[in-house]
C-alpha atoms as a PDB file:
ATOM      1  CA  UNK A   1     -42.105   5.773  29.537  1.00  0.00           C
ATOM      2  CA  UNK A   2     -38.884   7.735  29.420  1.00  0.00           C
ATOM      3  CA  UNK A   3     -37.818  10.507  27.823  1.00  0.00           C
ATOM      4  CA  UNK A   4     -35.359  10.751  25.248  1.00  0.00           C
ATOM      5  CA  UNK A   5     -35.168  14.368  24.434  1.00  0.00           C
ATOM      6  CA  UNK A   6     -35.662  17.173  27.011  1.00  0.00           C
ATOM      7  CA  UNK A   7     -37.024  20.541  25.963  1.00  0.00           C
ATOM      8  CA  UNK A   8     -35.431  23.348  28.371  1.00  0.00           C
ATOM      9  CA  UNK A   9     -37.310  26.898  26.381  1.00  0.00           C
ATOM     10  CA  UNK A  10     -36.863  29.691  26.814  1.00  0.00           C
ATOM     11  CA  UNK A  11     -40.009  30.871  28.044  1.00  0.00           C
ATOM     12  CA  UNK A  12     -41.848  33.169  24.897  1.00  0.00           C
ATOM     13  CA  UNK A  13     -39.300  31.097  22.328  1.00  0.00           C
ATOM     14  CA  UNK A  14     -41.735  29.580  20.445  1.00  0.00           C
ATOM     15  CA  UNK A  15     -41.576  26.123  22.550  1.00  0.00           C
ATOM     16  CA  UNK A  16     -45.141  25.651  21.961  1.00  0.00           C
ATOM     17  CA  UNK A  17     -44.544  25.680  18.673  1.00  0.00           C
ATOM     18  CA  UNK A  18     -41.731  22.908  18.599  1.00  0.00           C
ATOM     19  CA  UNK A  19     -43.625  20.638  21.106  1.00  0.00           C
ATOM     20  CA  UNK A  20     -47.034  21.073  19.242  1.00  0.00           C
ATOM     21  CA  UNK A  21     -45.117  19.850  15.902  1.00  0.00           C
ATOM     22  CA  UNK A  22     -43.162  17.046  17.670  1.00  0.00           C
ATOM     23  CA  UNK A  23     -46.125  15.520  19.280  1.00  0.00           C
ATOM     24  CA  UNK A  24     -47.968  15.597  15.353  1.00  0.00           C
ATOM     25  CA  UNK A  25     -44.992  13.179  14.268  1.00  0.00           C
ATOM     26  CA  UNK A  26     -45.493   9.497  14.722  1.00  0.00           C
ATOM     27  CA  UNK A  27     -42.127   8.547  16.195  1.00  0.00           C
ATOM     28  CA  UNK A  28     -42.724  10.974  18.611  1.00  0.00           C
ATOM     29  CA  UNK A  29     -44.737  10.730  22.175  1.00  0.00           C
ATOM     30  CA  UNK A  30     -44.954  13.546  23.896  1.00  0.00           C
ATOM     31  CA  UNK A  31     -45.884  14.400  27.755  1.00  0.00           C
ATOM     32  CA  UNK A  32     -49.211  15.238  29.100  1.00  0.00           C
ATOM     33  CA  UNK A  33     -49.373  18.242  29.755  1.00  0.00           C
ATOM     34  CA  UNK A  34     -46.589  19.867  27.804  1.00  0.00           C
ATOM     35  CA  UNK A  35     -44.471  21.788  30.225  1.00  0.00           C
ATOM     36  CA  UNK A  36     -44.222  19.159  33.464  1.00  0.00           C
ATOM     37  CA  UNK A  37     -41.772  21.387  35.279  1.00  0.00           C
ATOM     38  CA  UNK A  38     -40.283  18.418  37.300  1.00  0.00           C
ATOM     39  CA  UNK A  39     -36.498  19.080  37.413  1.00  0.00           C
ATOM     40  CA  UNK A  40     -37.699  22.820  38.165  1.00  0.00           C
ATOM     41  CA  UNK A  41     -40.719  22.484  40.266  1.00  0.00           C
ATOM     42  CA  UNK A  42     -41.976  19.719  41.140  1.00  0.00           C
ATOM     43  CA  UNK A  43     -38.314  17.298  41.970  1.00  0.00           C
ATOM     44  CA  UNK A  44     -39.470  16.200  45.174  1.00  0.00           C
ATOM     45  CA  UNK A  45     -42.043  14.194  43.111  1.00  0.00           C
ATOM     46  CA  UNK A  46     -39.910  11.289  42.117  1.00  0.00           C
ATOM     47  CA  UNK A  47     -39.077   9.649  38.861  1.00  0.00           C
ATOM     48  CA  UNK A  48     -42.381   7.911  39.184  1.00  0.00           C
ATOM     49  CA  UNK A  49     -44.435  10.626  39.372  1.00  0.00           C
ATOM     50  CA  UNK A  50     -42.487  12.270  36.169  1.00  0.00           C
ATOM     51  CA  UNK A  51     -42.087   9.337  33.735  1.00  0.00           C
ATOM     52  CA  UNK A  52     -46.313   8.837  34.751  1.00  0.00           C
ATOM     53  CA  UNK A  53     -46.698  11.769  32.508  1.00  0.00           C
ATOM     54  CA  UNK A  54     -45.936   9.931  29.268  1.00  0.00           C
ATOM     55  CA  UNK A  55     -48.603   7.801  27.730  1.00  0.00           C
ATOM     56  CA  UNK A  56     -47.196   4.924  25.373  1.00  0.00           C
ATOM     57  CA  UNK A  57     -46.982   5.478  21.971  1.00  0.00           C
ATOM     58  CA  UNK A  58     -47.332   2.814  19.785  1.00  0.00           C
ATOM     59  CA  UNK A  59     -44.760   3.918  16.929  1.00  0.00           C
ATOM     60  CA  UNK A  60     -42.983   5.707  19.042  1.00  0.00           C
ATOM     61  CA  UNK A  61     -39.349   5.664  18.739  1.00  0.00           C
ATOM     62  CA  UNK A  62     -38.575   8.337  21.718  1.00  0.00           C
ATOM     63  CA  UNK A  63     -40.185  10.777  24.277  1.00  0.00           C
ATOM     64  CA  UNK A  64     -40.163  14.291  24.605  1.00  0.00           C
ATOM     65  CA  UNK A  65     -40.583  16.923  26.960  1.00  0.00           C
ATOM     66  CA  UNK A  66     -40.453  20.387  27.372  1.00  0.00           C
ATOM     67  CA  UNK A  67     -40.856  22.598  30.275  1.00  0.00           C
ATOM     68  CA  UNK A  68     -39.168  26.626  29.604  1.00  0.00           C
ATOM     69  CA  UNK A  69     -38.450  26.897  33.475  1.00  0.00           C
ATOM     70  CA  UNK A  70     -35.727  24.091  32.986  1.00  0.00           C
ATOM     71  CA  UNK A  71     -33.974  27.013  31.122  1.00  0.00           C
ATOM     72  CA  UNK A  72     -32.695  29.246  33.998  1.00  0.00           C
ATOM     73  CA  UNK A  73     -32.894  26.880  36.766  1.00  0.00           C
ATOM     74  CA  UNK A  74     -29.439  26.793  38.092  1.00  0.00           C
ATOM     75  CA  UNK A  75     -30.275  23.125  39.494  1.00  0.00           C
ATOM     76  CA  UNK A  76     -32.069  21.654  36.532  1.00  0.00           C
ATOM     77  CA  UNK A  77     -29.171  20.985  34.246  1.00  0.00           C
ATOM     78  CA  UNK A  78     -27.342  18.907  37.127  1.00  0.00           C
ATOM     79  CA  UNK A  79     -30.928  16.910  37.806  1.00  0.00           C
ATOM     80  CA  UNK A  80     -31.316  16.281  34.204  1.00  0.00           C
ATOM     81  CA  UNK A  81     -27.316  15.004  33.724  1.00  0.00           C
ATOM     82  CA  UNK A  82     -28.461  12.256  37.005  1.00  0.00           C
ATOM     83  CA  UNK A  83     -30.967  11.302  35.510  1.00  0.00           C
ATOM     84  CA  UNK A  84     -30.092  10.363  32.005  1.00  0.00           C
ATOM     85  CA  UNK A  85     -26.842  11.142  31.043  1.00  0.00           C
ATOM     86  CA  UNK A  86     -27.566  10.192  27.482  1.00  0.00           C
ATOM     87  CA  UNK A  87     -30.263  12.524  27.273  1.00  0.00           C
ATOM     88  CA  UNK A  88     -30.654  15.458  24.435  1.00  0.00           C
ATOM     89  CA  UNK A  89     -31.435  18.568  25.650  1.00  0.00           C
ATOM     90  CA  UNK A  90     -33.289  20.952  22.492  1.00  0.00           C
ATOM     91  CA  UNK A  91     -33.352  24.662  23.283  1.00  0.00           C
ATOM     92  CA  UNK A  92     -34.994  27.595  21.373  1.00  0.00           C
ATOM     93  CA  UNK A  93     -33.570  31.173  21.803  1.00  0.00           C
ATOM     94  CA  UNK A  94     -34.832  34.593  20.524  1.00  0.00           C
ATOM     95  CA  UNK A  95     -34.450  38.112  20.599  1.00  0.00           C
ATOM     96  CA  UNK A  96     -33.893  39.167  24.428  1.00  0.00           C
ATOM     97  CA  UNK A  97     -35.541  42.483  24.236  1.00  0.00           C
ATOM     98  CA  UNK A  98     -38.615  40.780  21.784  1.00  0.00           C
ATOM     99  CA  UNK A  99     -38.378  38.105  24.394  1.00  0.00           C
ATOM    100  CA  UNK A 100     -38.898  40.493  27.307  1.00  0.00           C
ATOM    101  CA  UNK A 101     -41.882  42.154  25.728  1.00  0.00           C
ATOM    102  CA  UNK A 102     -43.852  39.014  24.850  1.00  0.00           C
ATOM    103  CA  UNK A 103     -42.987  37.661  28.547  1.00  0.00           C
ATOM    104  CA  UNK A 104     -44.905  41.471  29.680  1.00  0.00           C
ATOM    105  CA  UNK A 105     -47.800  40.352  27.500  1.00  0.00           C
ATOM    106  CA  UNK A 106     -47.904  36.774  28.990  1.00  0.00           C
ATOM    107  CA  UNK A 107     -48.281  37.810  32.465  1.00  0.00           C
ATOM    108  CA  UNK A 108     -50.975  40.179  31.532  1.00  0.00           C
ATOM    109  CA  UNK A 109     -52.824  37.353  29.600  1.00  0.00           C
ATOM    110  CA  UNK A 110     -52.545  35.270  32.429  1.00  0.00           C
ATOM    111  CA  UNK A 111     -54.073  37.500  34.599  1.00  0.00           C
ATOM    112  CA  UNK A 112     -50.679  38.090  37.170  1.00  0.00           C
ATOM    113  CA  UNK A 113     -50.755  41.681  36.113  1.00  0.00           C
ATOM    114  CA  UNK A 114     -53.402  44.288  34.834  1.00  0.00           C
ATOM    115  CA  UNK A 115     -53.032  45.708  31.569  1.00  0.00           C
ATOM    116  CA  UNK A 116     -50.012  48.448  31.689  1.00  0.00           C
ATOM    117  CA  UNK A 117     -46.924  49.561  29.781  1.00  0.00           C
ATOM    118  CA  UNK A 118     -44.111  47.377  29.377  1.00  0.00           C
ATOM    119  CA  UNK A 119     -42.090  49.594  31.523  1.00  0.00           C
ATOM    120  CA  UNK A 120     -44.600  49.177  34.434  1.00  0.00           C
ATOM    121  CA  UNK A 121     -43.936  45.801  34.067  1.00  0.00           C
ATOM    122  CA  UNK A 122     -40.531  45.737  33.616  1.00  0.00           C
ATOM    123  CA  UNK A 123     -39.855  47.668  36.908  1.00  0.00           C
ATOM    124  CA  UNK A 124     -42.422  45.140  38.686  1.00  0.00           C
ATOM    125  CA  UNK A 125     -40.642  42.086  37.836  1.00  0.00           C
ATOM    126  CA  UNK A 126     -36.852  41.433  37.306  1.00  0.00           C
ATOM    127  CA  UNK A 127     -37.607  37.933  35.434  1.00  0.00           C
ATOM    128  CA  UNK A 128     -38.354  39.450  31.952  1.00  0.00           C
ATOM    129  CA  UNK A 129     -34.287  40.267  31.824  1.00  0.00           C
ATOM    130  CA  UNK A 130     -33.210  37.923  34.334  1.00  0.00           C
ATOM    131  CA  UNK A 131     -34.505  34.728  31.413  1.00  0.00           C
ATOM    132  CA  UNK A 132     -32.891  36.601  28.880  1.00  0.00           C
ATOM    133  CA  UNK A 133     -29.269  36.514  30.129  1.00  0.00           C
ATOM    134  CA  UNK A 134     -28.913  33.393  27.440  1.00  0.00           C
ATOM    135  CA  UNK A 135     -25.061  33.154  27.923  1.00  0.00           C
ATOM    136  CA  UNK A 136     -25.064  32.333  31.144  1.00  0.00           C
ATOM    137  CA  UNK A 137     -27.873  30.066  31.413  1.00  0.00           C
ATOM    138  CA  UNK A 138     -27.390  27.864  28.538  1.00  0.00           C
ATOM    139  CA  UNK A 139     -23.682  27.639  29.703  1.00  0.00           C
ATOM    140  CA  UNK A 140     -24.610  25.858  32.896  1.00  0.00           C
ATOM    141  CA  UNK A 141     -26.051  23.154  30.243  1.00  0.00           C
ATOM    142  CA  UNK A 142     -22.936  22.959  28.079  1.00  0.00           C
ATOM    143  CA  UNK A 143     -21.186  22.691  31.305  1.00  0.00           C
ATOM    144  CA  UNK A 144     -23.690  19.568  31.915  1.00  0.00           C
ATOM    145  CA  UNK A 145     -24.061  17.791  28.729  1.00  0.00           C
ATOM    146  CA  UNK A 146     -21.730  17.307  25.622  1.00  0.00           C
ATOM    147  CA  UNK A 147     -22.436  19.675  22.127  1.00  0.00           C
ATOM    148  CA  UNK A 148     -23.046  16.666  20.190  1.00  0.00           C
ATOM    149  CA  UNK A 149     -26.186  16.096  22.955  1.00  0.00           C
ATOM    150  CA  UNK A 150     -27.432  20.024  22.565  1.00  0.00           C
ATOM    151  CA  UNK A 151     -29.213  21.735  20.028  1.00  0.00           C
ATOM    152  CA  UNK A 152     -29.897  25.222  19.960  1.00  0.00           C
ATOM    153  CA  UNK A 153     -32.423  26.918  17.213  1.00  0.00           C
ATOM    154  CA  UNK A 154     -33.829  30.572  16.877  1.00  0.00           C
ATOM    155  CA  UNK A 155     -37.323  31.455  16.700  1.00  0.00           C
ATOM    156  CA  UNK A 156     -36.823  33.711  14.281  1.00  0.00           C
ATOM    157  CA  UNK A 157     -35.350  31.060  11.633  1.00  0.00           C
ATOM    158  CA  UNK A 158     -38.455  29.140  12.429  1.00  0.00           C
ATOM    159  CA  UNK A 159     -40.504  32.000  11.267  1.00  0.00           C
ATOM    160  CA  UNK A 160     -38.390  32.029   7.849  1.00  0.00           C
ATOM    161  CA  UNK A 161     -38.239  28.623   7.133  1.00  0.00           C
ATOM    162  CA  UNK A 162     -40.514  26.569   9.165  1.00  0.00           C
ATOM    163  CA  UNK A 163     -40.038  23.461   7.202  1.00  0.00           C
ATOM    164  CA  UNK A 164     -36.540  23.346   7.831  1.00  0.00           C
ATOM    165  CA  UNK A 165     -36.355  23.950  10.826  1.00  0.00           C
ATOM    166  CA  UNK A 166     -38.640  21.304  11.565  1.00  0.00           C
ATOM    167  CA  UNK A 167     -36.610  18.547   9.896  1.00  0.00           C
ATOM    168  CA  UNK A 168     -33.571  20.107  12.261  1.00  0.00           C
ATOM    169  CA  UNK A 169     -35.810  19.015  15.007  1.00  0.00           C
ATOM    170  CA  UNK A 170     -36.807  15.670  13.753  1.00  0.00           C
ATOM    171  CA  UNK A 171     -33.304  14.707  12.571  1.00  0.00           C
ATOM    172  CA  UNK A 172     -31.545  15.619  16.245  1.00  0.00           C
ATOM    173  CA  UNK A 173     -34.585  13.123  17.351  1.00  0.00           C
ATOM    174  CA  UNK A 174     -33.553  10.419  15.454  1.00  0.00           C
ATOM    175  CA  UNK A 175     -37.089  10.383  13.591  1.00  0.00           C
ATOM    176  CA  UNK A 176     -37.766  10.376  10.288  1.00  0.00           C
ATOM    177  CA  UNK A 177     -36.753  14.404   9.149  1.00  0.00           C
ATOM    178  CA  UNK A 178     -38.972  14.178   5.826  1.00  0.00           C
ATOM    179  CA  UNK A 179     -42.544  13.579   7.916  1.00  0.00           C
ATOM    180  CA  UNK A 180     -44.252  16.868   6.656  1.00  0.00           C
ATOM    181  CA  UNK A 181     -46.382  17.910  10.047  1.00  0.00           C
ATOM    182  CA  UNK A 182     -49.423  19.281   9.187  1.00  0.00           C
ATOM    183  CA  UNK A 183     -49.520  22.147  11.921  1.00  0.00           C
ATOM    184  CA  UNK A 184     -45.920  24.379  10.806  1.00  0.00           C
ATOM    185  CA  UNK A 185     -46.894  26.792  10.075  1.00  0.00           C
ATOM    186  CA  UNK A 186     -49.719  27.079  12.844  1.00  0.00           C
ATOM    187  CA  UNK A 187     -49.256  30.035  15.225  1.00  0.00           C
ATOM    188  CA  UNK A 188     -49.136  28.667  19.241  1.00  0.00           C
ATOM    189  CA  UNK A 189     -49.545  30.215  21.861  1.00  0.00           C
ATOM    190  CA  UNK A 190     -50.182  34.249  21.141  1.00  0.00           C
ATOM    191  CA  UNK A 191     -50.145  37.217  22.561  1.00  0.00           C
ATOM    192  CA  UNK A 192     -54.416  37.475  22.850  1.00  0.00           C
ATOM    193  CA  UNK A 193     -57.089  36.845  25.297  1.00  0.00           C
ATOM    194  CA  UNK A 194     -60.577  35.368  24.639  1.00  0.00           C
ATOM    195  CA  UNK A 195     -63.564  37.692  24.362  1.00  0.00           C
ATOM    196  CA  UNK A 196     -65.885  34.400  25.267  1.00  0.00           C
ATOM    197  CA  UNK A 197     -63.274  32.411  27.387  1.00  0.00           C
ATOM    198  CA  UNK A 198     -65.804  29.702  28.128  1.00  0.00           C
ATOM    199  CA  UNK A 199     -65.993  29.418  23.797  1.00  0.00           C
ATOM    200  CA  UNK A 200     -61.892  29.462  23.910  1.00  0.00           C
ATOM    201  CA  UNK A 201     -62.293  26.565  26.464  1.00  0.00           C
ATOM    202  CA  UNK A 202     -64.660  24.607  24.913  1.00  0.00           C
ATOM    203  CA  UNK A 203     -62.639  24.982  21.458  1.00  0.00           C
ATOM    204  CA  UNK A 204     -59.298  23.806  23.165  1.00  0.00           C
ATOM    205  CA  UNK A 205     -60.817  21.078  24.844  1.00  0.00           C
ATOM    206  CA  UNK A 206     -62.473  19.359  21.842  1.00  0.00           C
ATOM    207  CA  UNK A 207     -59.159  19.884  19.790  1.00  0.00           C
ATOM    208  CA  UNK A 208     -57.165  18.526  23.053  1.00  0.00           C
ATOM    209  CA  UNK A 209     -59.927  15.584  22.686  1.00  0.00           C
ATOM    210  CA  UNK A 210     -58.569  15.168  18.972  1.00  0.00           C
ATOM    211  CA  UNK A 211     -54.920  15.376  19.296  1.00  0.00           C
ATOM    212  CA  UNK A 212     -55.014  12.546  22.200  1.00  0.00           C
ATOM    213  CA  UNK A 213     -56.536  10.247  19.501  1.00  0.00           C
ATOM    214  CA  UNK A 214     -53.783  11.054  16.674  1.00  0.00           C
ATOM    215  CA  UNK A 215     -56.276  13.099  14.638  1.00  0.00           C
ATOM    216  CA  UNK A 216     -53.778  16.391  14.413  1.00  0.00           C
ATOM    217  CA  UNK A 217     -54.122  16.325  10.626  1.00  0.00           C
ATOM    218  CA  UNK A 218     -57.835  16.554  10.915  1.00  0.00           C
ATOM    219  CA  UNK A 219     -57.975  19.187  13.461  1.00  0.00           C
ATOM    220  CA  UNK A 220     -55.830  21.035  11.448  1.00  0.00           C
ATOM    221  CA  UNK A 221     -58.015  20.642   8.505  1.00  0.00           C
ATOM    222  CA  UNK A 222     -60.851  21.912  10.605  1.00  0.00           C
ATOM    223  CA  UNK A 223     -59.313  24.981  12.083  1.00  0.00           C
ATOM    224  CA  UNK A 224     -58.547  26.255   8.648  1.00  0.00           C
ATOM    225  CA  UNK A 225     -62.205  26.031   7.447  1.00  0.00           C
ATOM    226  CA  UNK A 226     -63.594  29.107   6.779  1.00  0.00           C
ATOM    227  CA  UNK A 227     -66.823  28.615   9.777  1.00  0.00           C
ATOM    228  CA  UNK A 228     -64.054  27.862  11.830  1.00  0.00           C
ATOM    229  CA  UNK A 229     -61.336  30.061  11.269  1.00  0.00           C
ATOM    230  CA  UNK A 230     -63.652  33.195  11.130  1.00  0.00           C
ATOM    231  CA  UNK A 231     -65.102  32.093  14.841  1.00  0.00           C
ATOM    232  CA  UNK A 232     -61.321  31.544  15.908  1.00  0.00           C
ATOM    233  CA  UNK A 233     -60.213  34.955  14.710  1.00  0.00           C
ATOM    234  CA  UNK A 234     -63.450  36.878  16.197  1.00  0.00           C
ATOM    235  CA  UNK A 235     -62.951  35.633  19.806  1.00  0.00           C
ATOM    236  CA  UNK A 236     -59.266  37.108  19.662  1.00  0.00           C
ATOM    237  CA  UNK A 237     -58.643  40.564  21.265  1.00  0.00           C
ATOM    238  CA  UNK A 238     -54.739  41.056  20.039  1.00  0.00           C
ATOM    239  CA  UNK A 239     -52.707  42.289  23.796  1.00  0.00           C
ATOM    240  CA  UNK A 240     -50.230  44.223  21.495  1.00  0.00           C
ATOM    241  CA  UNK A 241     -53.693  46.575  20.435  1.00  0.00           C
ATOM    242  CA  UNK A 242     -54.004  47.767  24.417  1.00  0.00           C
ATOM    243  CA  UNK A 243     -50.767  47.691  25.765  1.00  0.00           C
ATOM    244  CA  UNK A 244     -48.372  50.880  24.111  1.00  0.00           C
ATOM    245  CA  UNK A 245     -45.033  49.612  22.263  1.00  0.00           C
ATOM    246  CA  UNK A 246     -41.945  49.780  24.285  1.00  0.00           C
ATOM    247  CA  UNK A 247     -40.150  52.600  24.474  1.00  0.00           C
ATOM    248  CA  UNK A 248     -36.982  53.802  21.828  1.00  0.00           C
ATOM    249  CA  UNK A 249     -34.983  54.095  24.683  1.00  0.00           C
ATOM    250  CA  UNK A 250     -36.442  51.410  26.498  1.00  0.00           C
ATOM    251  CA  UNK A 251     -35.155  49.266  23.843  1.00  0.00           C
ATOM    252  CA  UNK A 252     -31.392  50.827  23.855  1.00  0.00           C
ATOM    253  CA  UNK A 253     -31.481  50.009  27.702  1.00  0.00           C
ATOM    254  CA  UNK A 254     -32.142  46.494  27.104  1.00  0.00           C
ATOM    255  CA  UNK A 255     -30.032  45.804  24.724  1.00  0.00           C
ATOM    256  CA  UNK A 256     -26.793  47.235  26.297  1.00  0.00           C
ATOM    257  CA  UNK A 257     -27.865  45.144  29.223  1.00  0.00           C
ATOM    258  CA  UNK A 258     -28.005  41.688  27.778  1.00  0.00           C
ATOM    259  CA  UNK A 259     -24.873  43.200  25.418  1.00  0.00           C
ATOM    260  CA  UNK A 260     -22.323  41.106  27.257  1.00  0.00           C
ATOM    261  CA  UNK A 261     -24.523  37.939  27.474  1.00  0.00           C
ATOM    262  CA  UNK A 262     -25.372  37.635  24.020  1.00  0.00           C
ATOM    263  CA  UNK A 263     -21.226  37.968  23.419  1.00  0.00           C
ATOM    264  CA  UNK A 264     -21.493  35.203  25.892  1.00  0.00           C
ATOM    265  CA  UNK A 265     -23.939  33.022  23.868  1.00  0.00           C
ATOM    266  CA  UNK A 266     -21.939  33.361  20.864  1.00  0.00           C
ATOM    267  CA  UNK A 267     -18.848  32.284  21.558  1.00  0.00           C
ATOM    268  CA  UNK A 268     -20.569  29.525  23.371  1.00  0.00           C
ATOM    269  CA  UNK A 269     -22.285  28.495  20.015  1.00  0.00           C
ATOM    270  CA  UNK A 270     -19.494  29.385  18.058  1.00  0.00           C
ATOM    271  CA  UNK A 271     -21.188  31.626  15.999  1.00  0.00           C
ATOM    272  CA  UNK A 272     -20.102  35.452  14.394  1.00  0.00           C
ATOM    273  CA  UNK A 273     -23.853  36.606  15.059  1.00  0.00           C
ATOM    274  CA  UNK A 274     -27.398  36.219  16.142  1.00  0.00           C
ATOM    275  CA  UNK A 275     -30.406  36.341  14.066  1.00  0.00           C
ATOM    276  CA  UNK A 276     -31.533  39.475  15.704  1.00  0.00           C
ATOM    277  CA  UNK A 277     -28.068  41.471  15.680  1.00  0.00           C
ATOM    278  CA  UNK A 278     -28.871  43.831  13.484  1.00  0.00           C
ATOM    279  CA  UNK A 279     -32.471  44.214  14.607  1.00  0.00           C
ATOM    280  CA  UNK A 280     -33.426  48.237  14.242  1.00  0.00           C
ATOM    281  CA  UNK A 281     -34.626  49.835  17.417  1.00  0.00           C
ATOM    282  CA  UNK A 282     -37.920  50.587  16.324  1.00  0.00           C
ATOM    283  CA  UNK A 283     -38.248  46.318  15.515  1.00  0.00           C
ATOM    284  CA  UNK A 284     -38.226  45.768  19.216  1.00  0.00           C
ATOM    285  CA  UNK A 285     -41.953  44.810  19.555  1.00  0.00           C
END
């Protein structure tokens, strides 16, 4: 199986949103797992061992894949163009400085980093602005692809209109737009750790179990059930309640920093503004 559509993030841009809701529709197969990080990570691998991560759908009409670290690779756009020219390549932006913060709360979850402030973090590792500097990444991919083969949405227009944005996605697949996926307006991936991580495991697992059989809609269905959803929401302990906001300044710091790049991005996209342009300071979070 082959991919027809390449997810390249950016990390903390609601990818596992986008590849959670393509993998519900039925034109759509999706990898296993979601991000395979080949034309990052894992190139020396071989076409072989990449396309091996796509199980055959029967209805499906084309593959998907999305891996964030594709985003600011310098060599992944150039691996991608070799290996299918013809290929779409869907990224998902956000706020930079948002961006930066969730990326802080990330590590922590995944246990690189004990709990600290954002500054801490910021000082410890130069990635949170380095995958924010938009203009210049995505550019290496417009230097690599065509526009007509590149779409570029916002996580915060997902967040207003989840619907449409959805039938964006499906249409620049060449799916059926009007297939109403059962999961949009489902939350993925959070900034929260488990108080009972075997619980979270055993949870993910059985709905992992479901979603390989094509049984989204009921898992959905399930999740929402009161039992369910009350056990879901009591085994959450929210990273944003521990860790203190980032700083005003903090904030003004940032965003003079990626002040050129986001220039950068929009006259790349062709676009007056960004969703988050005239995001207050105090919004930052």
């Amino acid at each position: 199986m082959r991919p027809g559509v390449i997810g390249i993030g950016a990390q903390k841009c609601a990818s596992s949103w986008l590849h959670a809701v393509a993998g519900t529709h039925p034109e759509i197969g999706t990898s296993e797992p979601k991000e395979v990080d080949f034309f990052s990570y894992y190139f020396d691998r071989g076409y072989r061992w990449y396309e091996g991560h796509f199980a055959q759908t029967p209805k499906a009409k084309v593959y998907f894949e999305s891996s964030p670290s594709y985003f600011y690779d310098p060599r992944t756009p150039g691996r991608v163009h070799a290996y299918g020219a013809d290929l779409r390549v869907l990224a998902m932006l956000r706020d930079p400085v948002k961006r930066a913060f969730s990326n802080h709360m990330h590590e922590i979850i995944q246990g690189h980093i004990p709990p600290c402030p954002f500054e801490d973090g910021l000082a410890n590792n130069p990635t949170y602005v380095d995958q924010g500097r938009y203009g210049t990444h995505l550019a290496r991919w417009y230097d690599a692809f065509p526009a007509d083969q590149m779409l570029v949405l916002f996580a915060e227009d997902i967040a207003v209109d989840a619907g449409a944005s959805a039938r964006t996605v499906f249409g620049f697949f060449g799916v059926d737009p009007e297939f109403d996926s059962p999961i949009l307006l489902e939350r993925r991936n959070e900034s929260d750790r488990a108080r009972l991580p075997a619980l979270r495991a055993g949870l993910r697992a059985g709905g992992d179990w479901m979603r390989r059989r094509g049984l989204e809609p009921a898992l959905a269905r399930i999740k929402q059930a009161g039992p369910v959803s009350s056990l879901l929401n009591a085994n959450k302990v929210e990273i944003r309640d521990e860790i203190p906001p980032m700083r005003a300044e903090t904030v003004a710091r940032l965003t003079e920093t990626f002040a050129p790049e986001m220039e950068r991005l929009r006259q790349i996209l062709g676009r007056d503004s960004l969703p988050w342009d005239a995001r207050p300071v105090a919004a930052a979070q």
